[in-house]
Protein backbone atom coordinates (compact mmCIF):
# COMPACT_ATOMS: atom_id res chain seq x y z
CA UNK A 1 -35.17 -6.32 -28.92
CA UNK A 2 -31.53 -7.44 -28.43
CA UNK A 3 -28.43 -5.01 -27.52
CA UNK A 4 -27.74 -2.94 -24.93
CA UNK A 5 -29.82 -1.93 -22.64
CA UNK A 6 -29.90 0.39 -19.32
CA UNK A 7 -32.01 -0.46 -16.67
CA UNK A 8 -33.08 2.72 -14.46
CA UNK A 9 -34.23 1.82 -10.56
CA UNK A 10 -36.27 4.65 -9.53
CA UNK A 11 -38.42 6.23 -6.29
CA UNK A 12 -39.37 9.73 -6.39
CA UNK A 13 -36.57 10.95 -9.32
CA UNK A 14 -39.14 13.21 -10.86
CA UNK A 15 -37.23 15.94 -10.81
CA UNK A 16 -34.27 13.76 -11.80
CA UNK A 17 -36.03 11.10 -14.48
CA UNK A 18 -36.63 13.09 -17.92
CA UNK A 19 -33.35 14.77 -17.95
CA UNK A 20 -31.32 11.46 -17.29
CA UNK A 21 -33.12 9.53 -20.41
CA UNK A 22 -33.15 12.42 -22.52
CA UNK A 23 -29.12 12.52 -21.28
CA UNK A 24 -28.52 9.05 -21.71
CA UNK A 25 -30.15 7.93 -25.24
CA UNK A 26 -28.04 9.99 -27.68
CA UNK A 27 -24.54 8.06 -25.48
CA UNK A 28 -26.43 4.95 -25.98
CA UNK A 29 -27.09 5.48 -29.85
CA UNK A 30 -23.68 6.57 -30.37
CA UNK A 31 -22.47 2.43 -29.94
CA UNK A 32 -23.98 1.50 -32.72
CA UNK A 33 -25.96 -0.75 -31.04
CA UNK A 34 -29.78 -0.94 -30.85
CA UNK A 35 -31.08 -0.01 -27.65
CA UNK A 36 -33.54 1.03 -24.64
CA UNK A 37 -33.61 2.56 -21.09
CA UNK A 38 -36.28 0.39 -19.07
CA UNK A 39 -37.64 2.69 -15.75
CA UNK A 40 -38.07 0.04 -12.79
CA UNK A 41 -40.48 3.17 -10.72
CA UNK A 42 -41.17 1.20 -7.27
CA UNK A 43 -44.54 2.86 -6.96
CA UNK A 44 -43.47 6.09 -6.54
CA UNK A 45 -45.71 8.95 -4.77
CA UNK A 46 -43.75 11.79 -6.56
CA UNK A 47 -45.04 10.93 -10.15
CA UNK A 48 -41.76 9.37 -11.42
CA UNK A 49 -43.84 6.67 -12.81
CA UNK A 50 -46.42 9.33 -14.80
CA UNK A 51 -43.10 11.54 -16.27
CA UNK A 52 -41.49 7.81 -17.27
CA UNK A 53 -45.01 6.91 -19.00
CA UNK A 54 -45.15 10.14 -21.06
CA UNK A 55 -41.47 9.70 -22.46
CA UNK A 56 -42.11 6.15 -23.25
CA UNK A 57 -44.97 7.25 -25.18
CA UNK A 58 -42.71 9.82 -26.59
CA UNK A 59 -39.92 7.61 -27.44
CA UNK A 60 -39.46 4.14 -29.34
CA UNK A 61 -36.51 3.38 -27.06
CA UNK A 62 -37.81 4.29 -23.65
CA UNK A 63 -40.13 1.56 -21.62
CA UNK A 64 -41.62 1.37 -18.14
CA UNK A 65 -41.80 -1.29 -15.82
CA UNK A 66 -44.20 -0.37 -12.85
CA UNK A 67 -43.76 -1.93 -9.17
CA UNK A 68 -46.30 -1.58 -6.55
CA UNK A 69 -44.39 -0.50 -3.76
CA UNK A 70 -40.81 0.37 -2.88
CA UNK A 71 -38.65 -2.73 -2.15
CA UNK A 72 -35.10 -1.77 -2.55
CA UNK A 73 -33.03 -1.36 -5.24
CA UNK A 74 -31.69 -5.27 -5.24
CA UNK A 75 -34.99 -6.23 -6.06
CA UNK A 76 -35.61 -3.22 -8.44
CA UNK A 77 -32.83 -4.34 -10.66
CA UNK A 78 -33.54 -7.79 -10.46
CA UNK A 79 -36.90 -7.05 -12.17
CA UNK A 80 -35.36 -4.92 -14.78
CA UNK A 81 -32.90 -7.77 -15.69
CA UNK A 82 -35.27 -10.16 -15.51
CA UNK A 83 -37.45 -7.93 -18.02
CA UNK A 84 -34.97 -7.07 -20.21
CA UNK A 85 -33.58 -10.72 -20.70
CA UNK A 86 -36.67 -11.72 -21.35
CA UNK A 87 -36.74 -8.99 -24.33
CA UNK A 88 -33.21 -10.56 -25.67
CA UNK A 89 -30.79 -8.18 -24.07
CA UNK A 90 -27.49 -8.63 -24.82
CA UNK A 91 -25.59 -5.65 -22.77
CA UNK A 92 -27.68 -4.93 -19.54
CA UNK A 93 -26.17 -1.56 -17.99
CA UNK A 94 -27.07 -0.33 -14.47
CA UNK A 95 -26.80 3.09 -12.93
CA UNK A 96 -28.30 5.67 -10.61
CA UNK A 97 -30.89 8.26 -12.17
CA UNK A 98 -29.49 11.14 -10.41
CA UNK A 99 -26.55 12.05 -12.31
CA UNK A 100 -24.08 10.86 -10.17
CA UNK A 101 -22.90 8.53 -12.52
CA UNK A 102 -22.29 10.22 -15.79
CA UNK A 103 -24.24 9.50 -19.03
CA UNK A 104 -21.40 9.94 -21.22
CA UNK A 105 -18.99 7.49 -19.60
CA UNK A 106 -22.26 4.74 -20.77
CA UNK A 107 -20.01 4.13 -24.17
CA UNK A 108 -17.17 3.72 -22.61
CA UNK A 109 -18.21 0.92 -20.29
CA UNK A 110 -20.38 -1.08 -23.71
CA UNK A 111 -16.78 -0.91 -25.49
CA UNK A 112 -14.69 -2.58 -22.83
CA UNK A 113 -17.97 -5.38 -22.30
CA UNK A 114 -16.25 -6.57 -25.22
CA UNK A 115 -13.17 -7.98 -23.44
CA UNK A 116 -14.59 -8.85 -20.58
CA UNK A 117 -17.94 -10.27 -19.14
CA UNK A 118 -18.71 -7.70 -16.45
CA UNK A 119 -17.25 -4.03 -16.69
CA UNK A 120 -17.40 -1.91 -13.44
CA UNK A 121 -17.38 2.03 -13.46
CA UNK A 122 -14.46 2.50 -11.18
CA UNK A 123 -13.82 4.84 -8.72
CA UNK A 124 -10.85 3.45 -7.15
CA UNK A 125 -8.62 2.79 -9.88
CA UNK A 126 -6.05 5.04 -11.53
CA UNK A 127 -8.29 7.82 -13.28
CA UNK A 128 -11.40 7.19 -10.82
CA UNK A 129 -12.56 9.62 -8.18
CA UNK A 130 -15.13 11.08 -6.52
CA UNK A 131 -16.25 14.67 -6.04
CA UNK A 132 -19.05 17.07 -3.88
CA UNK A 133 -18.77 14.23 -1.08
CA UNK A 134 -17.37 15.12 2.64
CA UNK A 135 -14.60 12.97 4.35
CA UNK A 136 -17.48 10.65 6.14
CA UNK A 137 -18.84 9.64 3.33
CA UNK A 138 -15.68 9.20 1.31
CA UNK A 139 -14.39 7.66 4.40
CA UNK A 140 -17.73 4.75 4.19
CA UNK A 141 -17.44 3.99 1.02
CA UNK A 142 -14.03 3.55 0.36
CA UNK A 143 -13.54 1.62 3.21
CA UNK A 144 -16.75 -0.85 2.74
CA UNK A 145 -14.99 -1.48 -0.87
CA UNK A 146 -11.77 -2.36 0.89
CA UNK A 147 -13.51 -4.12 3.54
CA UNK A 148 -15.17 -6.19 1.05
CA UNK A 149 -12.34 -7.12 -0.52
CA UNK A 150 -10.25 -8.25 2.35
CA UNK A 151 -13.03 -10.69 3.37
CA UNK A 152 -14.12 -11.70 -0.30
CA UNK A 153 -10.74 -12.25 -1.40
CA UNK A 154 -11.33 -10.59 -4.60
CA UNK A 155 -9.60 -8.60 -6.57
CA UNK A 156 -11.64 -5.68 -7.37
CA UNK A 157 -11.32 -2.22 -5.92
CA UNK A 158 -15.05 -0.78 -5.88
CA UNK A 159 -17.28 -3.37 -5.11
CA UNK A 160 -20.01 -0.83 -3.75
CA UNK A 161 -20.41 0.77 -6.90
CA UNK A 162 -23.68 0.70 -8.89
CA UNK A 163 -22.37 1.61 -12.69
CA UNK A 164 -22.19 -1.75 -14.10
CA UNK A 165 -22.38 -3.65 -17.92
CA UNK A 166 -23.55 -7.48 -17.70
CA UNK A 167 -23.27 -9.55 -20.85
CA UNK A 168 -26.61 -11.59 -20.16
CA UNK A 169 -24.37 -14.84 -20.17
CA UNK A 170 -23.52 -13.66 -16.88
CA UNK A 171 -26.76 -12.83 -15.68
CA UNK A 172 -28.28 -15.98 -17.09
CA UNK A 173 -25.67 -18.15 -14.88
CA UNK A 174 -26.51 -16.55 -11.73
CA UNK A 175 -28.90 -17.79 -9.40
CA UNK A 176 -30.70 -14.40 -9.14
CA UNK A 177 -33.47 -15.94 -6.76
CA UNK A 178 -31.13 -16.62 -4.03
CA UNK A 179 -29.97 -12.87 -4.04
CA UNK A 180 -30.87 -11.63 -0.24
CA UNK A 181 -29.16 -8.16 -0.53
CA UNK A 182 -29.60 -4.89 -1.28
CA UNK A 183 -28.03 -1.38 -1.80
CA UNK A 184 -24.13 -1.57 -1.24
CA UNK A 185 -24.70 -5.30 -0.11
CA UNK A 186 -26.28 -5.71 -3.66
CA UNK A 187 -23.88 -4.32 -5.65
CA UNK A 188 -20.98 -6.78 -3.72
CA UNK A 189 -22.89 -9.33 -3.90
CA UNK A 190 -23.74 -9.79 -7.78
CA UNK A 191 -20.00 -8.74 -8.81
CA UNK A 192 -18.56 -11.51 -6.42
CA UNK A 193 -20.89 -13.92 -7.61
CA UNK A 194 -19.56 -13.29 -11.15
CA UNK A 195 -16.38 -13.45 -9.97
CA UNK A 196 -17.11 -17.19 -8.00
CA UNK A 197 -19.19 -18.25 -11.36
CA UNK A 198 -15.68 -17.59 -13.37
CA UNK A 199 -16.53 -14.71 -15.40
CA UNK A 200 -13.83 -12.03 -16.03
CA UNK A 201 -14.49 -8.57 -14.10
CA UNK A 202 -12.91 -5.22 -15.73
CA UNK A 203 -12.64 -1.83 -13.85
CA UNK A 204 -12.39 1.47 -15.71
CA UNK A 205 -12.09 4.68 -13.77
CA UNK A 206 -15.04 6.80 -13.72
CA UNK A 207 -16.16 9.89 -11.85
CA UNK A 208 -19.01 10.23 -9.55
CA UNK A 209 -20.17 13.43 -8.31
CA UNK A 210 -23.05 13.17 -5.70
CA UNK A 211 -26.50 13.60 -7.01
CA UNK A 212 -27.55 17.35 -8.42
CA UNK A 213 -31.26 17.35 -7.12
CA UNK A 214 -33.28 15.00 -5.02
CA UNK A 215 -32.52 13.24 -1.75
CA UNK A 216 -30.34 10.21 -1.21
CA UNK A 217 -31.81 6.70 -1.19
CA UNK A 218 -28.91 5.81 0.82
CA UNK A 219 -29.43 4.91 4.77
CA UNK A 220 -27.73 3.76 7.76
CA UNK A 221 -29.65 0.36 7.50
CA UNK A 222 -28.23 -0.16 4.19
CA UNK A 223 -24.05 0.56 5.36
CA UNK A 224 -24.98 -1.48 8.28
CA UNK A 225 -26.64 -4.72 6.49
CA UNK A 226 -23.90 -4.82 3.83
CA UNK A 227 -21.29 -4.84 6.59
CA UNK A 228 -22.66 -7.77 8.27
CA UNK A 229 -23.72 -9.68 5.29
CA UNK A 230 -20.56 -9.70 3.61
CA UNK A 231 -18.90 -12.05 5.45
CA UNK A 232 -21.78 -14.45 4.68
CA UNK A 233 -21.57 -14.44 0.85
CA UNK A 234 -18.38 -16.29 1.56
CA UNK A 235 -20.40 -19.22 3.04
CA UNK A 236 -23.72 -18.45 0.56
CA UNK A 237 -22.31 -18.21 -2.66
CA UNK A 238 -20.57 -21.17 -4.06
């Protein structure tokens, strides 16, 4: 099935997973645009994977893709693009299950794919912002965006961010085989090789609020690897 469609990394969102598809369908519909939300569940012990079965059952435009074990969300994404290009995806959205990206801004960023080749839910830009987070963690993530722009030499003001729309021309250019990060690192990476394969990136602001329920996928080892890969996608990505 061609269109748009939102590929959903998850590992133990149960509490998190029916209430973001039921969220996110109706915001997808109202583009006009056929459509479907594929779960990537990375084996998870929580029963993610059982809740995401029973609403694809339930619904036409829900599917599941089942991983073994958890590997990251780089190579959780790559498997839902690869899955979903294979299916004729047009649009392929990304974003986190956990509401901290919000469902309704999902139209917003399908219109502006249509003026550009890779649209980026902002946080950084005029209108962007973040809420519920302390001054650490405001402090790490704006400054691994600005560090990764100073030794990228790009353009863009939140690389880190995970609320993405692909057109699958982009996806189909890069080599997604050679991609060797994940979390923050993964999210820098793929936008600056869009940017290096000559595709035109678009910011608009969004929101993000820090997850409602749940804990956070988001580790030390992760900050740390994407601050000492980053330099290396310089040399890596050509």
């Amino acid at each position: 099935m061609s269109g748009a469609w939102l590929v959903l990394p998850t590992y133990n969102e149960a509490e998190n997973i029916e209430a973001i598809v039921r969220a996110a369908l109706p915001e997808l519909a109202s583009t006009g645009l056929a459509h479907q939300i594929l779960v990537v569940d990375d084996g998870s012990p929580d029963g993610t994977g059982e809740i995401a079965d029973r609403l694809a059952a339930e619904l036409d435009e829900v599917q599941v893709l089942h991983r073994k074990r958890k590997e990251g969300i780089g190579p959780a994404y790559l498997a839902g693009f690869s899955y979903a290009l294979g299916a004729g995806a047009e649009l392929l959205l990304e974003m986190d299950s956990d509401f901290s990206h919000d469902p309704m801004d999902l139209p917003r960023l399908v219109s502006a794919a249509a003026d550009a080749d890779l649209v980026l839910g902002s946080r950084y830009v005029k209108g962007g912002g973040v809420t519920d987070w302390g001054k650490t963690r405001r402090l790490i993530s704006r400054g691994g965006s600005l560090y990764a722009r100073i030794v990228l030499g790009v353009p863009v003001h939140d690389l880190t961010g995970g609320f993405k729309c692909f057109r699958r021309e982009v996806l189909e250019a890069l080599d997604l085989r050679s991609v060797g990060t994940d979390g923050y690192g993964f999210q820098i990476e793929m936008t600056y090789r869009a940017i290096r394969a000559g595709f035109r990136v678009l910011e608009v602001p969004i929101l993000f609020r820090d997850r409602r329920v749940g804990a956070s996928k988001m580790s030390a080892r992760i900050a740390v690897e994407a601050f000492w890969k980053v330099p290396g996608l310089r040399f890596r990505v050509r």
